[in-house]
N, C-alpha and C. Protein backbone atom coordinates (compact mmCIF):
# COMPACT_ATOMS: atom_id res chain seq x y z
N UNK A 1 12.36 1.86 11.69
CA UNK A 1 11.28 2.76 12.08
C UNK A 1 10.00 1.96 12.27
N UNK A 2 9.49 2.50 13.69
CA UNK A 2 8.18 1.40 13.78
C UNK A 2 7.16 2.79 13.21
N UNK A 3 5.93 2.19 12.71
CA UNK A 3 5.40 2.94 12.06
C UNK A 3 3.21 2.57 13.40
N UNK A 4 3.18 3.93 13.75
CA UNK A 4 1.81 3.56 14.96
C UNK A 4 0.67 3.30 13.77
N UNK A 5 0.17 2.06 13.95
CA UNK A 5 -1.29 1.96 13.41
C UNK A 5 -2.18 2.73 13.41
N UNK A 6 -3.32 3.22 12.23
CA UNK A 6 -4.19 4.31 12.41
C UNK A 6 -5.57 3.71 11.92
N UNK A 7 -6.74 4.31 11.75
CA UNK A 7 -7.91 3.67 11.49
C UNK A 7 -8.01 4.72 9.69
N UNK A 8 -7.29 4.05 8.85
CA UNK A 8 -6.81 4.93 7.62
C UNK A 8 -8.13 5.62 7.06
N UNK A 9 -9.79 5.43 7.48
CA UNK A 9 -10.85 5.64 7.38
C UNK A 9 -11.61 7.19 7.98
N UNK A 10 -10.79 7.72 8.86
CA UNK A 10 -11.00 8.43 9.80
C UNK A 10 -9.45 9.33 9.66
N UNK A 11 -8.80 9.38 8.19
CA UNK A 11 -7.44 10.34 8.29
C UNK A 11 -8.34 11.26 7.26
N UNK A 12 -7.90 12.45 7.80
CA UNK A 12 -7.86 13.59 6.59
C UNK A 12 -7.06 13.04 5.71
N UNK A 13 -6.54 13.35 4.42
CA UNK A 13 -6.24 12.87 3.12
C UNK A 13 -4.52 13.73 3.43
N UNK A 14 -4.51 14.37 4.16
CA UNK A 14 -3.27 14.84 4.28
C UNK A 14 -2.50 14.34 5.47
N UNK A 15 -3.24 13.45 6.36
CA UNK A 15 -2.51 12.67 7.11
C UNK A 15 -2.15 10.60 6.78
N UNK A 16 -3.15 10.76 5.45
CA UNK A 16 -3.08 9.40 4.93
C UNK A 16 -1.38 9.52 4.12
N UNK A 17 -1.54 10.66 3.33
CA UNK A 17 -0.17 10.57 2.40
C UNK A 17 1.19 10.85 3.74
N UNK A 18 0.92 11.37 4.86
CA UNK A 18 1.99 11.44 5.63
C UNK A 18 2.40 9.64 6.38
N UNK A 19 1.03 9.43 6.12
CA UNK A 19 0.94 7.55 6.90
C UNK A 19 1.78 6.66 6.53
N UNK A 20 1.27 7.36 4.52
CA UNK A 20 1.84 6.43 3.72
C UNK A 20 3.75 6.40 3.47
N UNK A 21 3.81 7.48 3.85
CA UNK A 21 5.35 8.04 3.55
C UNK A 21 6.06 7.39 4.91
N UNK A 22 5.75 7.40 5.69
CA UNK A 22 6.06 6.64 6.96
C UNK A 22 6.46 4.87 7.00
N UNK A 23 5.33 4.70 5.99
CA UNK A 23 5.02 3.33 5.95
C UNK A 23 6.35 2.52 4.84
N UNK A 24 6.65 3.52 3.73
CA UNK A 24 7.40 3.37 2.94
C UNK A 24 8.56 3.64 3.74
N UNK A 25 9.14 4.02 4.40
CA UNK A 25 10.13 4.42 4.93
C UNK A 25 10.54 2.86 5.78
N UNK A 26 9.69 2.91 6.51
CA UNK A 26 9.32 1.34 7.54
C UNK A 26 10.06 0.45 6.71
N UNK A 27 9.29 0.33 5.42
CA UNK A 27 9.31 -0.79 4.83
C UNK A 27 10.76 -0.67 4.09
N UNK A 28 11.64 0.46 3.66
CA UNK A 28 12.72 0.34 2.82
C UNK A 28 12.67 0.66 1.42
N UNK A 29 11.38 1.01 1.19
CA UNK A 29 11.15 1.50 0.10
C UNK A 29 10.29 0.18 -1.14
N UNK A 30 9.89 -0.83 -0.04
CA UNK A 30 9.53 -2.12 -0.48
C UNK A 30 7.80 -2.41 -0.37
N UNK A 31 7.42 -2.61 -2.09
CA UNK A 31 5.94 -3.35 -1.26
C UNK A 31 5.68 -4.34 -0.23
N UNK A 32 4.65 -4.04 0.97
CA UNK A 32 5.25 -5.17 1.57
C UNK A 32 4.44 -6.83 1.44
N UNK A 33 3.58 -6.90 0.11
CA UNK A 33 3.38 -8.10 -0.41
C UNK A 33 4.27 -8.59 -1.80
N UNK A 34 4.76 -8.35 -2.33
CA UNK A 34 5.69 -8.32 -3.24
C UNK A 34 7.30 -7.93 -3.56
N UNK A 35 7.99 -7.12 -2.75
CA UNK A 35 8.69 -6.56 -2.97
C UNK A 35 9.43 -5.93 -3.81
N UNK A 36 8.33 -4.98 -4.32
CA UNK A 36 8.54 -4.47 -5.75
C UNK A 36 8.99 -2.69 -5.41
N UNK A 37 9.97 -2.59 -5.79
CA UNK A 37 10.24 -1.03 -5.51
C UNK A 37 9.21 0.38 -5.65
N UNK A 38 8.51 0.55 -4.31
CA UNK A 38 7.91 1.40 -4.44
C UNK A 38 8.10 3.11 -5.43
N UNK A 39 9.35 3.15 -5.38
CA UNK A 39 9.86 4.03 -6.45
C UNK A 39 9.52 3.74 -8.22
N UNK A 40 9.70 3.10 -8.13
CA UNK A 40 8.98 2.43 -9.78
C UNK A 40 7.73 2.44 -10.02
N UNK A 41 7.05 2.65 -11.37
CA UNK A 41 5.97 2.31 -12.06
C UNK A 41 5.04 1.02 -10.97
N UNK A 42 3.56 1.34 -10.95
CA UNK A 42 3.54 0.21 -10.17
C UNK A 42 3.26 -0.83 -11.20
N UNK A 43 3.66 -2.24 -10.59
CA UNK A 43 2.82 -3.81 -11.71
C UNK A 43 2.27 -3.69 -12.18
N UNK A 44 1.76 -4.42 -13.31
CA UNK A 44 0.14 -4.45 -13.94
C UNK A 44 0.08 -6.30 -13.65
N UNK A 45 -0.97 -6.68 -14.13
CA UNK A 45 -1.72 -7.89 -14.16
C UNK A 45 -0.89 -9.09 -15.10
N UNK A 46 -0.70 -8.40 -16.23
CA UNK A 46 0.13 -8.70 -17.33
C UNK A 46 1.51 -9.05 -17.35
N UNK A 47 2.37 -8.36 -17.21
CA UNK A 47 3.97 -8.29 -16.62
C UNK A 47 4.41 -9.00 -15.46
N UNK A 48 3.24 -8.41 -14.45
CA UNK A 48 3.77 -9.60 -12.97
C UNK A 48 3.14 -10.32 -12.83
N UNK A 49 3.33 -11.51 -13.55
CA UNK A 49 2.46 -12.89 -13.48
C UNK A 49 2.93 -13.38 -11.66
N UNK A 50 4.59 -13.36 -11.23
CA UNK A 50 4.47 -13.81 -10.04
C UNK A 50 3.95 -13.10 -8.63
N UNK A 51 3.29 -12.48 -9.21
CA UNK A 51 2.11 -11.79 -7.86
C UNK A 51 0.85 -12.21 -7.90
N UNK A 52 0.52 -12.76 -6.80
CA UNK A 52 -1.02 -13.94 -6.51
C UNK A 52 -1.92 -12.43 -6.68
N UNK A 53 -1.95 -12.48 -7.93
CA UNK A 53 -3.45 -10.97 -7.61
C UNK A 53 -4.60 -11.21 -7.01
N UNK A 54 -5.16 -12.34 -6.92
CA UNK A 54 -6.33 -12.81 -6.12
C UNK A 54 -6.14 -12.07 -4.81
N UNK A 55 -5.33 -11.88 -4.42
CA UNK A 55 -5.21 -11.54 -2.46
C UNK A 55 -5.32 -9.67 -2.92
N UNK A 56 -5.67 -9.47 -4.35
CA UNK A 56 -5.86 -7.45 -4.45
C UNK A 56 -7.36 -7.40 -5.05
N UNK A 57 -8.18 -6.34 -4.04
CA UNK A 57 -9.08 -6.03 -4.66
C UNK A 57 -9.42 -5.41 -6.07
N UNK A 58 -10.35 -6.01 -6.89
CA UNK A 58 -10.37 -4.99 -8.39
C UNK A 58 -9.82 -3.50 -8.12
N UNK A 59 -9.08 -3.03 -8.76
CA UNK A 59 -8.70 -1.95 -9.08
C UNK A 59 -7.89 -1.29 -8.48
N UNK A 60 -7.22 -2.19 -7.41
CA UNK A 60 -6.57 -1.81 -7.04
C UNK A 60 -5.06 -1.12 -7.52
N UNK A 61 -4.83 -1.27 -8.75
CA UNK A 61 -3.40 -0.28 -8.91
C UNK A 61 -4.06 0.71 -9.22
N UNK A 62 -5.58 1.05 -9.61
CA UNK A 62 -5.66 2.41 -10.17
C UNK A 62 -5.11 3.39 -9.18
N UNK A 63 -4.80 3.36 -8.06
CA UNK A 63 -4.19 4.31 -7.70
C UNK A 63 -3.00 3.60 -6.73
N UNK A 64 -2.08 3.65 -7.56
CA UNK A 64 -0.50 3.06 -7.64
C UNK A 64 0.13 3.22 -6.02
N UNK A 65 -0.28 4.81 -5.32
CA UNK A 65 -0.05 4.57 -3.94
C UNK A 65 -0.93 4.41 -2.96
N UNK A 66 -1.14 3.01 -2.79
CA UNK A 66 -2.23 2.68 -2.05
C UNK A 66 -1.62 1.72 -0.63
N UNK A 67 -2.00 2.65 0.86
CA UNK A 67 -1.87 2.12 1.99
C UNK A 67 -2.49 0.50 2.24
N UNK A 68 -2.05 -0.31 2.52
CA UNK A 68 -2.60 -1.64 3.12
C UNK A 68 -3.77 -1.62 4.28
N UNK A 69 -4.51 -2.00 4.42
CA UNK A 69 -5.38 -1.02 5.45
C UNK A 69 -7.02 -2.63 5.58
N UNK A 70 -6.98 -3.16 6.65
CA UNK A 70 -8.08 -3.76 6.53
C UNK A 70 -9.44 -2.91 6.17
N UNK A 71 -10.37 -3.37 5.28
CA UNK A 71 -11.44 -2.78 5.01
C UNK A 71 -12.95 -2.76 6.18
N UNK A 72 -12.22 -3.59 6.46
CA UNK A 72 -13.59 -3.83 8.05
C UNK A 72 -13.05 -3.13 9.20
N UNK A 73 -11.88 -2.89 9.36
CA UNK A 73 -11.63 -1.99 10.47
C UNK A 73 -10.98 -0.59 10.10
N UNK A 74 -10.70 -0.86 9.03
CA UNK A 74 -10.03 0.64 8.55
C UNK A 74 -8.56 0.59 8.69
N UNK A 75 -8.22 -0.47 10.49
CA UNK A 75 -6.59 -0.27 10.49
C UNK A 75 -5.47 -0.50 9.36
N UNK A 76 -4.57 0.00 9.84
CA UNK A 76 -3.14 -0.26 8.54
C UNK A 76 -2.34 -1.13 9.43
């Protein structure tokens, strides 16, 4: 499944979780910097030492389903 790029900045909140479900689908059910089963608990800092956390903004697991999405353009 190819999944169309969106400007994730400019979605109603009910077309982001449809983006995101799309995106998971794309992907196999796989993060696609880690390949950690999106179905599972997400990482912490602690446990997955082999994930370069430097390349995740602070806080980023606080919310565990989070789209990939450049911050300067919004795209995914």
């Amino acid at each position: 499944m190819k999944v169309q790029p969106a400007d994730y900045t400019k979605l109603h909140w009910t077309e982001r979780r449809k983006l995101r479900e799309q995106y998971v689908v794309a992907q196999e059910g796989l993060c696609f910097h880690c390949g950690c089963d999106l179905a599972k608990p997400a990482p912490n800092r602690i446990t997955s030492m082999a994930i370069n956390w430097s390349l995740f903004p602070d806080g980023f697991l606080t919310y565990p389903v989070h789209l990939q999405h450049d911050h300067d353009t919004g795209m995914t």
